[in-house]
N, C-alpha and C. Protein backbone atom coordinates (compact mmCIF):
# COMPACT_ATOMS: atom_id res chain seq x y z
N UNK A 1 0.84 -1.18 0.00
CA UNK A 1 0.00 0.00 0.00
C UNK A 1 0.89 1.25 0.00
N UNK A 2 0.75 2.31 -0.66
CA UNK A 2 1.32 2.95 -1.11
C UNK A 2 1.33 4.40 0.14
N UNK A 3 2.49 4.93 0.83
CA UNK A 3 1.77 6.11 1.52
C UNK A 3 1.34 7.77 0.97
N UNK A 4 0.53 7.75 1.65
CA UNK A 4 -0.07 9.19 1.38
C UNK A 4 0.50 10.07 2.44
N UNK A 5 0.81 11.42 1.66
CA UNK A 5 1.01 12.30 2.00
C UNK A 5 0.22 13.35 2.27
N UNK A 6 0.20 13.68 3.41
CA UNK A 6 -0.56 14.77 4.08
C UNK A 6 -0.12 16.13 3.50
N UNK A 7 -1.43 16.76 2.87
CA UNK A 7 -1.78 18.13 2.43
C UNK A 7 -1.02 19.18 3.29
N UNK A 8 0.51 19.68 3.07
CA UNK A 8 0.70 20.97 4.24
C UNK A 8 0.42 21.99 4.13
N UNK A 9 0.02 23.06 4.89
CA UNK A 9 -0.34 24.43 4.71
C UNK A 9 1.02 25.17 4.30
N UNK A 10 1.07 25.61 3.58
CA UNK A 10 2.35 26.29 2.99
C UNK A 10 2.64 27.55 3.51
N UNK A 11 2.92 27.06 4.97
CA UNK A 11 3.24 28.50 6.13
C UNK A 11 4.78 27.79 6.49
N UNK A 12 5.63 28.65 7.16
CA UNK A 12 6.62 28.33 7.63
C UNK A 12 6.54 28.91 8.85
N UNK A 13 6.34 27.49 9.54
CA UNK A 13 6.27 26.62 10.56
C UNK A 13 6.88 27.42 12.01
N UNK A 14 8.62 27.25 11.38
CA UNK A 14 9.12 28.02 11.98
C UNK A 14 9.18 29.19 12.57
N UNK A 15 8.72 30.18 11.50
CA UNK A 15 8.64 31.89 11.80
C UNK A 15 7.35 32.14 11.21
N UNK A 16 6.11 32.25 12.55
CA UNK A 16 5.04 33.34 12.06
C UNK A 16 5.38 33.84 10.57
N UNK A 17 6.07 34.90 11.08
CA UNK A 17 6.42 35.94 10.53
C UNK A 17 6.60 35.30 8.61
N UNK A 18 7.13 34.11 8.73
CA UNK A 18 7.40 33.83 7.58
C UNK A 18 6.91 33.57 6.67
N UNK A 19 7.21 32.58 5.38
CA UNK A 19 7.12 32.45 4.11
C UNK A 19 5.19 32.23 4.10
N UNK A 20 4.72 32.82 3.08
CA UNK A 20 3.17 31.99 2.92
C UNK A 20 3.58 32.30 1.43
N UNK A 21 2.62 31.02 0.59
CA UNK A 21 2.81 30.83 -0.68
C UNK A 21 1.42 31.82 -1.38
N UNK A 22 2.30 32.80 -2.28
CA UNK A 22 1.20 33.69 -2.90
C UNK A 22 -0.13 32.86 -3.43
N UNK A 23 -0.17 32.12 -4.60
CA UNK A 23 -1.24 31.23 -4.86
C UNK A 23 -2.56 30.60 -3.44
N UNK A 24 -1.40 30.36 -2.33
CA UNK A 24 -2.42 29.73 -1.25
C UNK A 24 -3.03 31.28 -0.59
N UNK A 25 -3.07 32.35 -0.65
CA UNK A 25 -3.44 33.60 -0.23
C UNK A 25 -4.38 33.96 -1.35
N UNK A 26 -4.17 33.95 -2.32
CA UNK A 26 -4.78 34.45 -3.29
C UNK A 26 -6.02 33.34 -3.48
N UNK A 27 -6.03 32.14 -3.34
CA UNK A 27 -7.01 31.31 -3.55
C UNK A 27 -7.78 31.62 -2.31
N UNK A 28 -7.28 31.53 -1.20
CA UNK A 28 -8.02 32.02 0.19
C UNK A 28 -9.07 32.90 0.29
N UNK A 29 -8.18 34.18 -0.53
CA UNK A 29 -9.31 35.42 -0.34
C UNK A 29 -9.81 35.51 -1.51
N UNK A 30 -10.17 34.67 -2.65
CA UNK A 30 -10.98 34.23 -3.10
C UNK A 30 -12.09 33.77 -2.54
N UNK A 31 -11.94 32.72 -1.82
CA UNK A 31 -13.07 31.98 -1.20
C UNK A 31 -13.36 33.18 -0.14
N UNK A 32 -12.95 33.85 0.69
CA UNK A 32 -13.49 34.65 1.48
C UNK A 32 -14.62 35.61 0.66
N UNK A 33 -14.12 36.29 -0.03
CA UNK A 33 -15.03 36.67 -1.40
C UNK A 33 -16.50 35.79 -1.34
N UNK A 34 -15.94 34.76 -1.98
CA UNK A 34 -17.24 34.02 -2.39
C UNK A 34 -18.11 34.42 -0.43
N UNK A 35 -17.84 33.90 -0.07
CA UNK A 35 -18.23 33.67 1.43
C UNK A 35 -19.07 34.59 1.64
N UNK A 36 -18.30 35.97 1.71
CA UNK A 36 -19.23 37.39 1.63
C UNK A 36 -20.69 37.37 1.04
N UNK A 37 -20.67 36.84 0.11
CA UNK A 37 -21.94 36.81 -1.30
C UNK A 37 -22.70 35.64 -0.65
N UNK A 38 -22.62 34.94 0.58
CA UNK A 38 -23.79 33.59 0.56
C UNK A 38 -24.88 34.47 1.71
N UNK A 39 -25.59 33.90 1.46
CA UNK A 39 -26.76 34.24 2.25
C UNK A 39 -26.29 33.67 4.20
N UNK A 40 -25.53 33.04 4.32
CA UNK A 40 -24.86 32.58 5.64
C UNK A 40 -23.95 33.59 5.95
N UNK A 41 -23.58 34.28 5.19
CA UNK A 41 -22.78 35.52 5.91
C UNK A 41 -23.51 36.96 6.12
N UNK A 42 -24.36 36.70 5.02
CA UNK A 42 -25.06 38.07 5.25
C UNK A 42 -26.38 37.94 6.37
N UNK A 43 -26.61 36.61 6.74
CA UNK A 43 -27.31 36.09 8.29
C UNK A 43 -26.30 36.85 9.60
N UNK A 44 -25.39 36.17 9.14
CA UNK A 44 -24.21 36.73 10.28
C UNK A 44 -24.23 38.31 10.62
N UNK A 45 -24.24 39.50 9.74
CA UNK A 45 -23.89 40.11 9.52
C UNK A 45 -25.05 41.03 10.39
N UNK A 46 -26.17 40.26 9.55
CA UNK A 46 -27.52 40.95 9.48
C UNK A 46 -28.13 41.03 11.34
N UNK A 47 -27.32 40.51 12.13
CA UNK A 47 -27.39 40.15 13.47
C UNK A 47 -26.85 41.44 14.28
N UNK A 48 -25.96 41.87 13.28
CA UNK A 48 -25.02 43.45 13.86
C UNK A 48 -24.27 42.89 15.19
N UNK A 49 -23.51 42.13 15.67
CA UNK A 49 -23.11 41.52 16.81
C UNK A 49 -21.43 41.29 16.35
N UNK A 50 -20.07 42.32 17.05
CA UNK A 50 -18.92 41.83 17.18
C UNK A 50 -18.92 40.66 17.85
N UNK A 51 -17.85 39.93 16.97
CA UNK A 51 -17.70 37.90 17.42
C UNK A 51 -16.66 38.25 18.42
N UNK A 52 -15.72 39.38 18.89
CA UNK A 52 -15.03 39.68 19.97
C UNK A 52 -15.91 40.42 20.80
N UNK A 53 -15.69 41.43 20.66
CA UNK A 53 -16.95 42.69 21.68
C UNK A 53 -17.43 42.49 22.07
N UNK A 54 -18.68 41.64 20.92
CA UNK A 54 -20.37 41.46 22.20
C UNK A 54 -21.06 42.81 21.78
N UNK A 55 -20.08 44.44 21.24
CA UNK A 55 -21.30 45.55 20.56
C UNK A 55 -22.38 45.19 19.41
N UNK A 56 -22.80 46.14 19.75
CA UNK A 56 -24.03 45.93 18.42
C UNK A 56 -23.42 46.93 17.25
N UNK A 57 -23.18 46.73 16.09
CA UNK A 57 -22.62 47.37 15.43
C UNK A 57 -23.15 47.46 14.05
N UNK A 58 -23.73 48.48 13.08
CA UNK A 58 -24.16 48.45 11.89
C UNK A 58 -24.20 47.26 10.92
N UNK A 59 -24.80 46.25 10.40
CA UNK A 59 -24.06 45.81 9.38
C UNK A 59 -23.51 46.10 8.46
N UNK A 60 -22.96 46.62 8.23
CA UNK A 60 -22.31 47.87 7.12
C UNK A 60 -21.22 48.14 7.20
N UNK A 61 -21.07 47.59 8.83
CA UNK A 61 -19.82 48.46 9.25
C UNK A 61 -19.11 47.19 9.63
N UNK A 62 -19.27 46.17 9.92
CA UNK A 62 -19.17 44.76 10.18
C UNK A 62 -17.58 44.32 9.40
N UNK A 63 -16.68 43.93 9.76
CA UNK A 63 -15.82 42.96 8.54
C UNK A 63 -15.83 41.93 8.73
N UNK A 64 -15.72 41.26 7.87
CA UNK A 64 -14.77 39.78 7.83
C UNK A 64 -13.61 39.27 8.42
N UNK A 65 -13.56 38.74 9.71
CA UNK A 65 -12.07 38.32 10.66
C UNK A 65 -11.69 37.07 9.94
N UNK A 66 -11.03 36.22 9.62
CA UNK A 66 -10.41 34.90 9.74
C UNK A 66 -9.89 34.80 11.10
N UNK A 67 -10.28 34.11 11.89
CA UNK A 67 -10.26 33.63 13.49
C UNK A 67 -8.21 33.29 13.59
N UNK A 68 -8.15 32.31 12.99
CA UNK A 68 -6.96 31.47 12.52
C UNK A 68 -6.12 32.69 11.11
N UNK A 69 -5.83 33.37 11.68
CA UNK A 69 -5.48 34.37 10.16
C UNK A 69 -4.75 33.60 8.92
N UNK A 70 -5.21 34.25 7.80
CA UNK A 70 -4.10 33.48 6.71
C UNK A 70 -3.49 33.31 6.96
N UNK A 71 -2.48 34.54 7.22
CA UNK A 71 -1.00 34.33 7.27
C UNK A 71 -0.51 33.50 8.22
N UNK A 72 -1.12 33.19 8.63
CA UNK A 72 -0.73 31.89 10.09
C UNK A 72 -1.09 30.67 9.66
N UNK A 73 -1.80 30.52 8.55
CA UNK A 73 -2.28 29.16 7.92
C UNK A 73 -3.88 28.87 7.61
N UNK A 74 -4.41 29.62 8.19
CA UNK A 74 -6.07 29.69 8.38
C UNK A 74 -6.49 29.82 6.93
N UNK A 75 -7.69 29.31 7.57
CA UNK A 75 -8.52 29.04 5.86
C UNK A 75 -9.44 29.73 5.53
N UNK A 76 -10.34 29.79 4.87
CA UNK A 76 -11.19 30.88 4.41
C UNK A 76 -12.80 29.61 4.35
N UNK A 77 -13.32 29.59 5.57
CA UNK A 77 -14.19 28.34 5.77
C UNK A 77 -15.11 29.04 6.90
N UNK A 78 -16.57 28.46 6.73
CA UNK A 78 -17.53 28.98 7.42
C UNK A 78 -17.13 28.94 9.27
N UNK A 79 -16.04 28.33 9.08
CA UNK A 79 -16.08 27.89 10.78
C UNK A 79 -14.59 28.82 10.97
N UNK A 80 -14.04 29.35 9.79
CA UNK A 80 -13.32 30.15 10.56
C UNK A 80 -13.26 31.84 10.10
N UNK A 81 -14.58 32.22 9.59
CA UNK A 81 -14.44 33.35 9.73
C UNK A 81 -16.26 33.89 10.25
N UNK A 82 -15.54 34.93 10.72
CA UNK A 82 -16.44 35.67 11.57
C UNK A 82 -16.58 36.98 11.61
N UNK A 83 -17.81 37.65 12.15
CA UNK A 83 -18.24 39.05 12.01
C UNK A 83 -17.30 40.20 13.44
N UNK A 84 -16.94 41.54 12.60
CA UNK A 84 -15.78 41.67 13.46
C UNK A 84 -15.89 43.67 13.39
N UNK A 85 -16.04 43.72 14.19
CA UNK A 85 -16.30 45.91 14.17
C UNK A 85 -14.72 45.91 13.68
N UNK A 86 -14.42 47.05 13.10
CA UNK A 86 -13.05 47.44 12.85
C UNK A 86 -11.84 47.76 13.94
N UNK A 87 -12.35 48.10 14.81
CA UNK A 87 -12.14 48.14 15.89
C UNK A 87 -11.21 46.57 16.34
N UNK A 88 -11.85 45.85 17.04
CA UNK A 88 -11.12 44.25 16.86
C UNK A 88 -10.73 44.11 15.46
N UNK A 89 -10.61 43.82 15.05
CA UNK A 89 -10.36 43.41 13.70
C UNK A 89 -8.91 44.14 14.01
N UNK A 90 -8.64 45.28 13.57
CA UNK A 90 -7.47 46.07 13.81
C UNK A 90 -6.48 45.57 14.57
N UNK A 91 -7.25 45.38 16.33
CA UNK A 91 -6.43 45.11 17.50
C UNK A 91 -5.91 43.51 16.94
N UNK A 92 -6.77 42.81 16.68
CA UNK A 92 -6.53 41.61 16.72
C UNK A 92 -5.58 40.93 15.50
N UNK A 93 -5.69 42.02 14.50
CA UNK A 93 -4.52 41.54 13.40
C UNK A 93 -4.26 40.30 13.01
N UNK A 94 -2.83 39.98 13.77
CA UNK A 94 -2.49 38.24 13.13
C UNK A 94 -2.24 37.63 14.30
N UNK A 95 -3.24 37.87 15.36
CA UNK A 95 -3.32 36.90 16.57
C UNK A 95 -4.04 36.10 16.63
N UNK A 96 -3.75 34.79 16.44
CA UNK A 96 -4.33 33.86 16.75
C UNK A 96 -5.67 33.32 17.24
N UNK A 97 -6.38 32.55 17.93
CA UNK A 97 -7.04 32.92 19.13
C UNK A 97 -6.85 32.84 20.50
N UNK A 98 -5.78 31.94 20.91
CA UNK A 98 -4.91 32.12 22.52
C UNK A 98 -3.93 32.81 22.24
N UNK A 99 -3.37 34.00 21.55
CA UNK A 99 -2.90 34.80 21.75
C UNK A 99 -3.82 36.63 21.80
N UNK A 100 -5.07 35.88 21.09
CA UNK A 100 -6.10 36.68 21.35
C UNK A 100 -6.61 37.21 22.73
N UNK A 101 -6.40 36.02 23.20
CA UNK A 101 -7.05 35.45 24.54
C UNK A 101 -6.18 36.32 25.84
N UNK A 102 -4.61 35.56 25.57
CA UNK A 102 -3.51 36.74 26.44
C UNK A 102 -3.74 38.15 26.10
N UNK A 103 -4.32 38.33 25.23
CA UNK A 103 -4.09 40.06 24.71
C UNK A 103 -5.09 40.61 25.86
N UNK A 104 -6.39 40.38 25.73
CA UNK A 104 -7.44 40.52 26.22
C UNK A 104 -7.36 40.41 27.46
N UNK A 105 -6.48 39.47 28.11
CA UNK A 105 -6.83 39.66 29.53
C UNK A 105 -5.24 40.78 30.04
N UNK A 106 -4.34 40.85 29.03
CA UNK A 106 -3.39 41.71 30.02
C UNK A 106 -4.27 43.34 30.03
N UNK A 107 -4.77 43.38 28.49
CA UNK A 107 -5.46 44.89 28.84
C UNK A 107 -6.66 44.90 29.79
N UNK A 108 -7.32 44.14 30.36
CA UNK A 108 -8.27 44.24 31.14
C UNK A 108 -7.73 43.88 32.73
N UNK A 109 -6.35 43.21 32.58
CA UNK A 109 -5.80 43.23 34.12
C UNK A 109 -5.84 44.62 34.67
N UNK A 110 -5.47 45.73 34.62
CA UNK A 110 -5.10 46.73 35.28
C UNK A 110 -6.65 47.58 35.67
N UNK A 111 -7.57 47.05 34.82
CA UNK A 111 -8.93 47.58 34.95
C UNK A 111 -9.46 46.43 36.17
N UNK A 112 -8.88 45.54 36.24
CA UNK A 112 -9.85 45.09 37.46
C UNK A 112 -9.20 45.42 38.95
N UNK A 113 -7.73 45.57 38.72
CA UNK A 113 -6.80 45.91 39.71
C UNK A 113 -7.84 47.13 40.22
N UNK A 114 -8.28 48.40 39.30
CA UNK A 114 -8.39 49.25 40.11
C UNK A 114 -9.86 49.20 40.52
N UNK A 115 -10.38 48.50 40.17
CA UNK A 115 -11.84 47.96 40.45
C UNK A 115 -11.85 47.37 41.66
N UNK A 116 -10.82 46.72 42.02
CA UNK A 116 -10.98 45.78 43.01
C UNK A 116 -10.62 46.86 44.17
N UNK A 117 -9.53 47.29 44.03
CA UNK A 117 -8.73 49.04 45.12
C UNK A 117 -9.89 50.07 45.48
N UNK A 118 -11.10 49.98 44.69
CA UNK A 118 -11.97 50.86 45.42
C UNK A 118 -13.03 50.40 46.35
């Protein structure tokens, strides 16, 4: 029996920061595209609800996050993108989601510190 080789995401592994293959980006936000145009995103949308925040926010004003960002390997798939105010979207860049997660709680540490002091 012959082995198969597992499909790799054409990220380097090594460094975030590093190599992604133009073709696998460009096919990506393709499909993100398409994604935009289904009636399942414009449900999403039509809800006005940041997938970080919790605000209520225009649909209009709404973007498209990839949870798992491209450039980190993420795909352009109903389960990994989500409705996002510009606002997050911005902050959240090419973080992950447990680096999402650390972000979020160091800026809200010092807000409970003084919450707790009064």
């Amino acid at each position: 029996m012959a082995k198969r080789h597992r499909q790799q995401t054409p990220v380097d592994s090594a460094a975030w920061g590093g190599v992604i293959d133009e073709d696998y980006l460009k096919r990506e936000k393709n499909k993100a595209r398409e994604i935009r145009q289904t009636q399942w995103w414009k449900q999403r949308i039509a809800r006005g609800i940041c997938y970080y925040c919790g605000k209520k926010i225009p649909p209009r004003k709404l973007t498209m996050d990839h949870v798992v960002p491209l450039s980190r390997g993420g795909k352009s798939t109903k389960g990994n993108v989500v409705p996002a105010c510009k606002a997050c979207n911005t902050q959240k860049s090419r973080l992950v989601p447990v680096e999402w997660e650390e972000y979020l709680e160091k800026i809200q540490a010092p807000e409970t510190k003084t919450e707790d002091a009064q």
